[in-house]
N, C-alpha and C. Protein backbone atom coordinates (compact mmCIF):
# COMPACT_ATOMS: atom_id res chain seq x y z
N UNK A 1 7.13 18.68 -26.05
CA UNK A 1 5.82 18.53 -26.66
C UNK A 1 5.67 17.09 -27.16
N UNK A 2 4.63 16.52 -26.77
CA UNK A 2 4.68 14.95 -27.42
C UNK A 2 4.54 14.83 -28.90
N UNK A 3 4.95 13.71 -29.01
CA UNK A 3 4.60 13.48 -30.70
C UNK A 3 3.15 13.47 -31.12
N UNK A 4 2.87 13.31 -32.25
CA UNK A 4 2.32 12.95 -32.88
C UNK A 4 1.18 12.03 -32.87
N UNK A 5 2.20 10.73 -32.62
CA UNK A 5 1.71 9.41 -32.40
C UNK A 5 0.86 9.22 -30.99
N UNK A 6 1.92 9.89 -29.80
CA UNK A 6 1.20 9.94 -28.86
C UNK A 6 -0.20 10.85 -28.73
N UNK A 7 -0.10 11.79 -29.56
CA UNK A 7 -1.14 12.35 -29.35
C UNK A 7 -2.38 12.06 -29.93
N UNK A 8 -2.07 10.89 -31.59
CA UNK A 8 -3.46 10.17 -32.07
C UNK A 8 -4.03 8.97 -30.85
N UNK A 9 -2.54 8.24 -30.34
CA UNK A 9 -2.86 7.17 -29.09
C UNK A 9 -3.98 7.82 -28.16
N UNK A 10 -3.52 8.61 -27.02
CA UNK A 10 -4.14 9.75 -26.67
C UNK A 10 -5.74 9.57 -26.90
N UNK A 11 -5.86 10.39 -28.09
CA UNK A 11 -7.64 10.66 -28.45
C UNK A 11 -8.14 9.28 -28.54
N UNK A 12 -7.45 7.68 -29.47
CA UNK A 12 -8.30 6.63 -29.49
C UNK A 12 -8.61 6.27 -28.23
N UNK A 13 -7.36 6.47 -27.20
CA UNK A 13 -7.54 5.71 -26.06
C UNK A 13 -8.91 6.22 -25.40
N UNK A 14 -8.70 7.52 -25.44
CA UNK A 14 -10.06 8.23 -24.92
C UNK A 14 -11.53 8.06 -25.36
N UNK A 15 -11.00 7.90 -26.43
CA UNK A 15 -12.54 7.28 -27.37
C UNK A 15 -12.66 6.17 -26.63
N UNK A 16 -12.38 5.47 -26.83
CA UNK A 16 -12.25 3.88 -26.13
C UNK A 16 -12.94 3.69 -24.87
N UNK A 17 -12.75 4.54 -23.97
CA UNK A 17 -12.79 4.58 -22.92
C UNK A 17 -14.44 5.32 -22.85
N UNK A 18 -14.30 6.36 -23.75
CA UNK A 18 -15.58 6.73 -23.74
C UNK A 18 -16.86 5.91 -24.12
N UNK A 19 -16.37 4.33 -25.33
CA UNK A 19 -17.60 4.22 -26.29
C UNK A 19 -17.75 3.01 -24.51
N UNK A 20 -16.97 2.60 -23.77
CA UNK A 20 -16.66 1.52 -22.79
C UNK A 20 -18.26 1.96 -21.88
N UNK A 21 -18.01 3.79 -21.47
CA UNK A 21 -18.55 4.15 -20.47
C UNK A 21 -20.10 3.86 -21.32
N UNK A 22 -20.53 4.35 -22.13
CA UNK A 22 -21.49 4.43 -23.00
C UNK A 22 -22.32 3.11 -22.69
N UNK A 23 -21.39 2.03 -23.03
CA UNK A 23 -21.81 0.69 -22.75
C UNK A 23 -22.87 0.07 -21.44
N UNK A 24 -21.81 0.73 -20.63
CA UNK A 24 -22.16 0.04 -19.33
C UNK A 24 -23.40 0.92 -19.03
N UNK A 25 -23.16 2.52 -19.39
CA UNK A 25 -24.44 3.07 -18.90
C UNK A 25 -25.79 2.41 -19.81
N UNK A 26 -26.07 2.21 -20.82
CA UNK A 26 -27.34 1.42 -21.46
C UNK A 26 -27.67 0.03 -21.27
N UNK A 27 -26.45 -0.46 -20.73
CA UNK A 27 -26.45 -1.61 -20.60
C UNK A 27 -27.83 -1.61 -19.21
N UNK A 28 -28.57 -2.80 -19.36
CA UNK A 28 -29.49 -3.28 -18.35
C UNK A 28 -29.35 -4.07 -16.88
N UNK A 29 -29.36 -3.43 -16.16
CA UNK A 29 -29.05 -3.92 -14.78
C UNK A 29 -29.63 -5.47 -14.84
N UNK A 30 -28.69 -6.08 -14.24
CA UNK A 30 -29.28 -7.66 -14.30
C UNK A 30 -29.89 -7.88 -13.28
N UNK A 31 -30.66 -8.83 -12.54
CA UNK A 31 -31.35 -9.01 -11.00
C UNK A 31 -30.39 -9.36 -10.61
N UNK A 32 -29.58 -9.99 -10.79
CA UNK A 32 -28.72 -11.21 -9.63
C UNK A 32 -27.17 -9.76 -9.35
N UNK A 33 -27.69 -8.22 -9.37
CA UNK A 33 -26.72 -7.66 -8.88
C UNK A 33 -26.16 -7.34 -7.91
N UNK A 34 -25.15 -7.13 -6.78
CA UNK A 34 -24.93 -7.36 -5.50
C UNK A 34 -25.91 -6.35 -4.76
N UNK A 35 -26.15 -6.64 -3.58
CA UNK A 35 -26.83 -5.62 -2.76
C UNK A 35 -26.03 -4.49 -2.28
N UNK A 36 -24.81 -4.48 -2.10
CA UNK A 36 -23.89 -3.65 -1.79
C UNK A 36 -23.57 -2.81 -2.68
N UNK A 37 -23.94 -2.60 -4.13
CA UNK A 37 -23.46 -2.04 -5.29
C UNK A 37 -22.11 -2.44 -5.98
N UNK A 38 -22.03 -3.27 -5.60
CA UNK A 38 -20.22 -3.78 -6.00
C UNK A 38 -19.77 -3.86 -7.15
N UNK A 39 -19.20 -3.08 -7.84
CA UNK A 39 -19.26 -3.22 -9.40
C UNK A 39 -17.40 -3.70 -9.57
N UNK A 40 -17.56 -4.31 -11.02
CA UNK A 40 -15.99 -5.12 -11.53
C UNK A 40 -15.92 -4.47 -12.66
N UNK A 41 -14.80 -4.47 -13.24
CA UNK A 41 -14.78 -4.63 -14.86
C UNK A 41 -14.90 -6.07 -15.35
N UNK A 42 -15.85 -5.97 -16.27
CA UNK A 42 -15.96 -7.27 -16.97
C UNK A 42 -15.19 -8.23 -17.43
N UNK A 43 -14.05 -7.03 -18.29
CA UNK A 43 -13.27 -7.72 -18.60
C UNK A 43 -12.06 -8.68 -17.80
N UNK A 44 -11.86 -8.05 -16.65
CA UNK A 44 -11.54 -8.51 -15.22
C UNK A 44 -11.77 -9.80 -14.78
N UNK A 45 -11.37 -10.93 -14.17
CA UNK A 45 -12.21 -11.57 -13.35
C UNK A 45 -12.06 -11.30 -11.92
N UNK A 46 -12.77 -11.51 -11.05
CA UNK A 46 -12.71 -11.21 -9.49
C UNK A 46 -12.61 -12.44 -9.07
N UNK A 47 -11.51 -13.02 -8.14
CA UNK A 47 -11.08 -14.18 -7.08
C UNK A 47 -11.64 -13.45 -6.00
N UNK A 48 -12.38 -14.83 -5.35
CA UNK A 48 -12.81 -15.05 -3.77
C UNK A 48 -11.83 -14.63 -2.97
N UNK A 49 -11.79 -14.01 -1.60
CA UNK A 49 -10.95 -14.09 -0.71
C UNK A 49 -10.07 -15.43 -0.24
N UNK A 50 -8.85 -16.14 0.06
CA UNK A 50 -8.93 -17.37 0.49
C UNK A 50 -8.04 -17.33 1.78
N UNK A 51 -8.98 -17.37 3.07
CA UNK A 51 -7.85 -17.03 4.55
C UNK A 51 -7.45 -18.62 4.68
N UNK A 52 -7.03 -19.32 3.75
CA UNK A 52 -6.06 -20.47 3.88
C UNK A 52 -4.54 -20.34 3.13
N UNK A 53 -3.62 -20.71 3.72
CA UNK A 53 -2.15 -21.00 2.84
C UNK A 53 -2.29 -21.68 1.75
N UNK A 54 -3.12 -22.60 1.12
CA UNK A 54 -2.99 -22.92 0.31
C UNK A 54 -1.90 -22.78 -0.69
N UNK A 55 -1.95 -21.63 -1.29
CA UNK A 55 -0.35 -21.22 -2.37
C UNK A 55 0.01 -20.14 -2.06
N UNK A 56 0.49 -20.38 -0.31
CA UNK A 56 1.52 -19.69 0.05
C UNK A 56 1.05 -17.95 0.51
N UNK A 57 -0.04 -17.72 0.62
CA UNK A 57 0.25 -16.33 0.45
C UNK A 57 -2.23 -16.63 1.00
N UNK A 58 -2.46 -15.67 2.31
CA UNK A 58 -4.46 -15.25 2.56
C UNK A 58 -3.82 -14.43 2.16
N UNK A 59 -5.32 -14.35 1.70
CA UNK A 59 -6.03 -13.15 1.64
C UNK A 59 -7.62 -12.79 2.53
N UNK A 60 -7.80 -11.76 2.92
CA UNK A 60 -9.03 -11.36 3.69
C UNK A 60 -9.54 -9.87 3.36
N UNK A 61 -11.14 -10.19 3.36
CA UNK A 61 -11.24 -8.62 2.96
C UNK A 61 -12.09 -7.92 4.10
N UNK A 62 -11.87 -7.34 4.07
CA UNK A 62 -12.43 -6.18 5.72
C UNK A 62 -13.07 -5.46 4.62
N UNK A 63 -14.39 -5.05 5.18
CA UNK A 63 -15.30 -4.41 4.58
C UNK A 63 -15.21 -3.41 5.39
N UNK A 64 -14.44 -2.13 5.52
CA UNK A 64 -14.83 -0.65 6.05
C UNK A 64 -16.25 0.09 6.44
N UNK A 65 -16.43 -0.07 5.47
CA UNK A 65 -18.20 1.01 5.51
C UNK A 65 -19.05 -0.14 4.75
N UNK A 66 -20.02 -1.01 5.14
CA UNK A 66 -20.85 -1.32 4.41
C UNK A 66 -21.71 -0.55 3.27
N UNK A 67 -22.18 0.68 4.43
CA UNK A 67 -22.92 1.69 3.02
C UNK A 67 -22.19 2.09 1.84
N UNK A 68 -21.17 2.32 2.00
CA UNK A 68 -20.45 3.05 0.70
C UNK A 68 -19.54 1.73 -0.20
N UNK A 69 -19.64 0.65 0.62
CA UNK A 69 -19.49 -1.02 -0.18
C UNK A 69 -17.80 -0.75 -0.48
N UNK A 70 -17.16 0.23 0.53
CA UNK A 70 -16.10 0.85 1.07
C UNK A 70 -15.06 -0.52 1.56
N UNK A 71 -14.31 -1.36 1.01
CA UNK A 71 -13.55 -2.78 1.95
C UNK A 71 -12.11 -2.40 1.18
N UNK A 72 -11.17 -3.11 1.70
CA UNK A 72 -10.22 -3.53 0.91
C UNK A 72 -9.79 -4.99 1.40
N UNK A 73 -8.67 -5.33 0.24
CA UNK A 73 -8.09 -6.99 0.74
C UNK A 73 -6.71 -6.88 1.00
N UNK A 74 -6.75 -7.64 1.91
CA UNK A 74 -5.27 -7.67 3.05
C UNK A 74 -4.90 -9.36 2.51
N UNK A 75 -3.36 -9.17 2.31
CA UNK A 75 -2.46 -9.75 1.43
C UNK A 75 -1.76 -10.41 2.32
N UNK A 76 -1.46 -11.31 3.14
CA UNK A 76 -0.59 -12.16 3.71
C UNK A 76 0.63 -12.72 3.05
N UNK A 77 1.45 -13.00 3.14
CA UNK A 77 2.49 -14.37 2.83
C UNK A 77 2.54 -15.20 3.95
N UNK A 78 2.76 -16.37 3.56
CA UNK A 78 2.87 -17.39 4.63
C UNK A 78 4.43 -17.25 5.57
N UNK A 79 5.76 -16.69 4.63
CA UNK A 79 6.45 -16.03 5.61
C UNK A 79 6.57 -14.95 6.77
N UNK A 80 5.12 -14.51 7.24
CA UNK A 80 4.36 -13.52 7.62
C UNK A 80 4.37 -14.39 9.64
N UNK A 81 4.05 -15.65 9.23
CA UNK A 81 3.84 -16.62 10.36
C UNK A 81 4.90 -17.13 11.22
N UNK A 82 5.87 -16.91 10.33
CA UNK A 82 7.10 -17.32 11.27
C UNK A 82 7.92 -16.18 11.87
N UNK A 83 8.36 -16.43 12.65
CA UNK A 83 9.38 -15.13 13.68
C UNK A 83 10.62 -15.21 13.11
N UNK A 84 10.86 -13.91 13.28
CA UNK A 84 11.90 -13.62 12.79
C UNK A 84 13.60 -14.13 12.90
N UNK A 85 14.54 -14.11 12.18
CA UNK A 85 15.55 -14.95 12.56
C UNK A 85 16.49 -14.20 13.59
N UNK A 86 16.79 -14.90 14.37
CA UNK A 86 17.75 -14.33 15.54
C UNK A 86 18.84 -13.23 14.88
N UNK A 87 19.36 -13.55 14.08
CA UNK A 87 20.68 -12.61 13.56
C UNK A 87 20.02 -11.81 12.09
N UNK A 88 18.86 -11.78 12.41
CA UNK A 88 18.33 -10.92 11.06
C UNK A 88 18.48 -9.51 12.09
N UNK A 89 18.28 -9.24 12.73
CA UNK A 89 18.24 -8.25 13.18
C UNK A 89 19.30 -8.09 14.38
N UNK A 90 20.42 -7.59 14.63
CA UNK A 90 21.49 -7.12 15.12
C UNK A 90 20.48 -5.98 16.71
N UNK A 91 21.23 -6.46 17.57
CA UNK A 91 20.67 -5.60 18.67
C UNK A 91 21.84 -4.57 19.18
N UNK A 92 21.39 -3.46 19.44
CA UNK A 92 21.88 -1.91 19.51
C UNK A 92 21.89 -2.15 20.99
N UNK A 93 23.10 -1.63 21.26
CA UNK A 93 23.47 -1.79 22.74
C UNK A 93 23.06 -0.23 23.09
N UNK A 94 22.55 0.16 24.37
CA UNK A 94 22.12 1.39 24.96
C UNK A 94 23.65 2.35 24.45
N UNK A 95 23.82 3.79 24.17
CA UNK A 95 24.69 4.51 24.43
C UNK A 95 24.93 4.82 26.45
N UNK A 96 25.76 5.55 26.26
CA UNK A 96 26.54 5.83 27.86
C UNK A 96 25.88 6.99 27.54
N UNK A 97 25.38 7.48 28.80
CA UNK A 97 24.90 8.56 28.96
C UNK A 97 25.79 10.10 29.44
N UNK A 98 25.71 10.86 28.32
CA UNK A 98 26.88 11.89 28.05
C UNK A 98 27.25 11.52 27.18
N UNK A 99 27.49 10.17 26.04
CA UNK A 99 27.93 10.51 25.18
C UNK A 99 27.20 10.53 23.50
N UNK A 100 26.00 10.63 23.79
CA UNK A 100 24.95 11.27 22.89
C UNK A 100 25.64 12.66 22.31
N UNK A 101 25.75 12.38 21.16
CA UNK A 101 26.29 14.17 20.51
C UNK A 101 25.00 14.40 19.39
N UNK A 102 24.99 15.27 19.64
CA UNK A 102 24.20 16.25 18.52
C UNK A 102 24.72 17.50 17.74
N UNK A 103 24.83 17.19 16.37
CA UNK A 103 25.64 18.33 15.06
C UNK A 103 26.81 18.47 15.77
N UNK A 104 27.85 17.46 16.13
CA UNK A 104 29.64 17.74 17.08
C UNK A 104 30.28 16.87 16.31
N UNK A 105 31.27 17.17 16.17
CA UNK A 105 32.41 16.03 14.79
C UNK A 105 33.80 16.02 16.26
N UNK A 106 33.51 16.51 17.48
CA UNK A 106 34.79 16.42 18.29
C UNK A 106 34.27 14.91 19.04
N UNK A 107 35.39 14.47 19.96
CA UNK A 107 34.81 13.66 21.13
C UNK A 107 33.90 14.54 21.80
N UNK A 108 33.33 13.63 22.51
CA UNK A 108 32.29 13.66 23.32
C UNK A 108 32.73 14.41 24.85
N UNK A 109 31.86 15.67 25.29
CA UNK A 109 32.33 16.61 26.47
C UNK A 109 31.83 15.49 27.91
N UNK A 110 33.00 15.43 28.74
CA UNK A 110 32.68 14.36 29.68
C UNK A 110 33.65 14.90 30.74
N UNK A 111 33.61 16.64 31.05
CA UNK A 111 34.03 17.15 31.83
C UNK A 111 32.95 18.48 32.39
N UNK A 112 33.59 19.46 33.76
CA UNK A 112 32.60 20.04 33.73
C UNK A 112 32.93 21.70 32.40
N UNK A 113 31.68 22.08 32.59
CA UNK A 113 31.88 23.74 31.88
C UNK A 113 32.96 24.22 32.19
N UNK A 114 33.96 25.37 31.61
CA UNK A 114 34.77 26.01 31.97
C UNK A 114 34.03 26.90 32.14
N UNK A 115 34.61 27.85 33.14
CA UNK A 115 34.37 29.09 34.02
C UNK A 115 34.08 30.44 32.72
N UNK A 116 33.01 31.18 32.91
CA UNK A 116 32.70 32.41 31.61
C UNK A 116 33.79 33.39 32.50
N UNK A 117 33.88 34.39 31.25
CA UNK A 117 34.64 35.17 31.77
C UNK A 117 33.75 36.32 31.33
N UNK A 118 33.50 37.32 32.27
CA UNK A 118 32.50 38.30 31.60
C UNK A 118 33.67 39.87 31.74
């Protein structure tokens, strides 16, 4: 059962959150608001997309659904551009065929069936 404390935290936070919503709903739509409906938190600031390296790292945003103003932003690093290092990745030589085992802790069967006996 939580404490106490958490549970006065709890209700302010909620208040908080509530007197926040309160706000924004009376608050007066400004003209200069996006056409897409795009809303931020205020307290927030929002950065531009930037598809340059600049510091190391685009960004780009793909807009999904225009109507529903539906996008997200795709995150690059500039280590993204270079290929990969030869010995970063170890290459797997093919198995011999027959000696694929599945759920077997013996060697591998590389003879024929023995004869059933009924």
């Amino acid at each position: 059962m939580p404490s106490v404390a958490v549970k006065l935290y709890s209700v302010f936070f909620k208040f908080l959150l509530k007197h926040r919503l309160q706000n924004r709903i009376q608050a007066q739509p400004d003209n200069n608001s996006n056409s897409f409906g795009i809303t931020s938190r205020p307290e927030e600031s929002v950065a531009n997309s930037n598809p340059s390296f600049t510091d190391g790292v685009a960004t780009k945003d793909i807009h999904i659904d225009p109507f529903t103003s539906l996008s997200i932003r795709i995150f690059l690093p500039q280590s993204a551009l270079s290929p990969p290092e030869p010995h970063s990745k170890p290459k797997q030589q093919a198995p011999e065929p027959g000696s694929v085992r599945r759920s077997s802790y013996g060697p591998p069967f590389r003879g024929r069936a023995a004869p059933r006996e009924e």
